[in-house]
C-alpha atoms as a PDB file:
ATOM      1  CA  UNK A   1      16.751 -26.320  15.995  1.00  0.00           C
ATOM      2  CA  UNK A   2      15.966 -22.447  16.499  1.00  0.00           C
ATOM      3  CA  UNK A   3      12.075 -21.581  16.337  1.00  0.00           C
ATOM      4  CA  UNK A   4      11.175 -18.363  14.697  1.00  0.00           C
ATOM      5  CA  UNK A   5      12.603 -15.301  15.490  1.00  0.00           C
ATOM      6  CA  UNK A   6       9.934 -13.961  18.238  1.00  0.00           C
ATOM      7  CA  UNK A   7       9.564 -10.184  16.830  1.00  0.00           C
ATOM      8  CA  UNK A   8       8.316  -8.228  13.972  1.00  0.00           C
ATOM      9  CA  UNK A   9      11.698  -7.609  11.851  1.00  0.00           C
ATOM     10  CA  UNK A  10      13.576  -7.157   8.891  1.00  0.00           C
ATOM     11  CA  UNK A  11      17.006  -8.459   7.403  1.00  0.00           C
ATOM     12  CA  UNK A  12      19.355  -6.212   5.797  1.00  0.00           C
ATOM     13  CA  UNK A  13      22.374  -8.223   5.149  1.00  0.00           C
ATOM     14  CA  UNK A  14      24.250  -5.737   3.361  1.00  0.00           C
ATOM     15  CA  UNK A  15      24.729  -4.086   6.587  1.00  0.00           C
ATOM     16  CA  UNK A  16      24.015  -7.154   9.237  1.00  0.00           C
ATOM     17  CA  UNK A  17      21.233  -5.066  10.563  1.00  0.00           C
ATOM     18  CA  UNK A  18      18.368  -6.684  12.140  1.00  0.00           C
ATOM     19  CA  UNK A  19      15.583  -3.697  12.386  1.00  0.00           C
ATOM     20  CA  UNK A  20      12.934  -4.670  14.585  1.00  0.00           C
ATOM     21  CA  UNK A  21       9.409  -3.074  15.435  1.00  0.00           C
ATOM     22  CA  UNK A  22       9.441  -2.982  19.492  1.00  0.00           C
ATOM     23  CA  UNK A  23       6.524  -1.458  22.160  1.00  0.00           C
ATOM     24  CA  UNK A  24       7.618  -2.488  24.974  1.00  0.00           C
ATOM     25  CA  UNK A  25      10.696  -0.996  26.890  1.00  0.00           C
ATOM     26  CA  UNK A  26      11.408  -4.152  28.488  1.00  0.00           C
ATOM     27  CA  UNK A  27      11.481  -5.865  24.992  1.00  0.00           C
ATOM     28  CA  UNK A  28      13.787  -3.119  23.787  1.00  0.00           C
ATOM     29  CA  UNK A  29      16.632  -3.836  26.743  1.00  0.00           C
ATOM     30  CA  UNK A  30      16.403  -6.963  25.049  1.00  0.00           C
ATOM     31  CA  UNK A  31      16.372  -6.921  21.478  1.00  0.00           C
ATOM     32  CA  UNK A  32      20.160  -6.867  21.161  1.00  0.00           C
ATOM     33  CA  UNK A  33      20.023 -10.894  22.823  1.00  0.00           C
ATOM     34  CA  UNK A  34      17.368 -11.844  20.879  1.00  0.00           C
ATOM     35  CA  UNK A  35      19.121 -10.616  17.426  1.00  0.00           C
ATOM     36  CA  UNK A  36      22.559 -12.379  18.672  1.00  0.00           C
ATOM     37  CA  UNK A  37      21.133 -15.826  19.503  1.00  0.00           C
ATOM     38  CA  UNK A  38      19.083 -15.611  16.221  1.00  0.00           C
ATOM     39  CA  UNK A  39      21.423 -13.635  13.744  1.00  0.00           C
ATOM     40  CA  UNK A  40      25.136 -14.472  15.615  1.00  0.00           C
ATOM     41  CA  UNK A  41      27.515 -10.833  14.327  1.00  0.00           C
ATOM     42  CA  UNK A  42      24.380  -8.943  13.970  1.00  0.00           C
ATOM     43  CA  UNK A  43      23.655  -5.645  15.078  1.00  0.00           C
ATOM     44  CA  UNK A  44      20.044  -5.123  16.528  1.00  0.00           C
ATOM     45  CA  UNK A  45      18.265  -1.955  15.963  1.00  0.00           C
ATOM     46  CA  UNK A  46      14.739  -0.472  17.137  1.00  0.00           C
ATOM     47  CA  UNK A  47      12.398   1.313  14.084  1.00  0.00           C
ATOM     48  CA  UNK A  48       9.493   3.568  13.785  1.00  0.00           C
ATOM     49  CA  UNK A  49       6.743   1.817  11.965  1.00  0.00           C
ATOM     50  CA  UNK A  50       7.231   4.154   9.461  1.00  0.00           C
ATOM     51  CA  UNK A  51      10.711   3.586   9.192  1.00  0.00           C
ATOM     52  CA  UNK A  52      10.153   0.055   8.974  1.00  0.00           C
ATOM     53  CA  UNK A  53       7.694   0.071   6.083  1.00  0.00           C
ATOM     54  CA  UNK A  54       9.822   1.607   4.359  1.00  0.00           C
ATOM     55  CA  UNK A  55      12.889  -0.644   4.972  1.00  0.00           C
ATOM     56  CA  UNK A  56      10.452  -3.245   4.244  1.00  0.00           C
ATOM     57  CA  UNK A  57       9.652  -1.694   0.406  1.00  0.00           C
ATOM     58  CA  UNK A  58      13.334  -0.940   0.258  1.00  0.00           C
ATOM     59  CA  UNK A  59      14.106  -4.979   0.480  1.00  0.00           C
ATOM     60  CA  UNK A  60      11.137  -5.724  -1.359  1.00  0.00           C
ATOM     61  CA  UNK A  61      12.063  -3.856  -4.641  1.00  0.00           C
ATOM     62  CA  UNK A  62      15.847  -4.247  -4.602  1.00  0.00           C
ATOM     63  CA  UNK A  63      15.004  -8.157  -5.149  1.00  0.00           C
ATOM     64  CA  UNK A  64      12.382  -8.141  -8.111  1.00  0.00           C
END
């Protein structure tokens, strides 16, 4: 069984994104092995936490 994926992120599955909130530059050499062992075809990406906010209110209100 997989635990929890270790990082701040969101899903968009429309475009098999994984957008993830990083601050570390060794965490960031790493995110793209972290999204494929958690989300397999997945492409890992590295957002602003503005950027993610707003992802995360895009998902939010495209599902109400």
């Amino acid at each position: 069984m997989k635990s929890k994926f270790p990082l701040e992120h969101v899903v968009k599955y429309d475009t098999k994104e994984v957008w993830v909130i990083c601050d570390s530059a060794i965490t960031a050499m790493g995110i793209s092995a972290i999204v494929e062992k958690f989300y397999p075809g997945y492409k890992g990406k590295i957002a602003s936490r503005e950027l993610f906010e707003n992802l995360k209110n895009q998902l939010v209100n495209c599902h109400k």
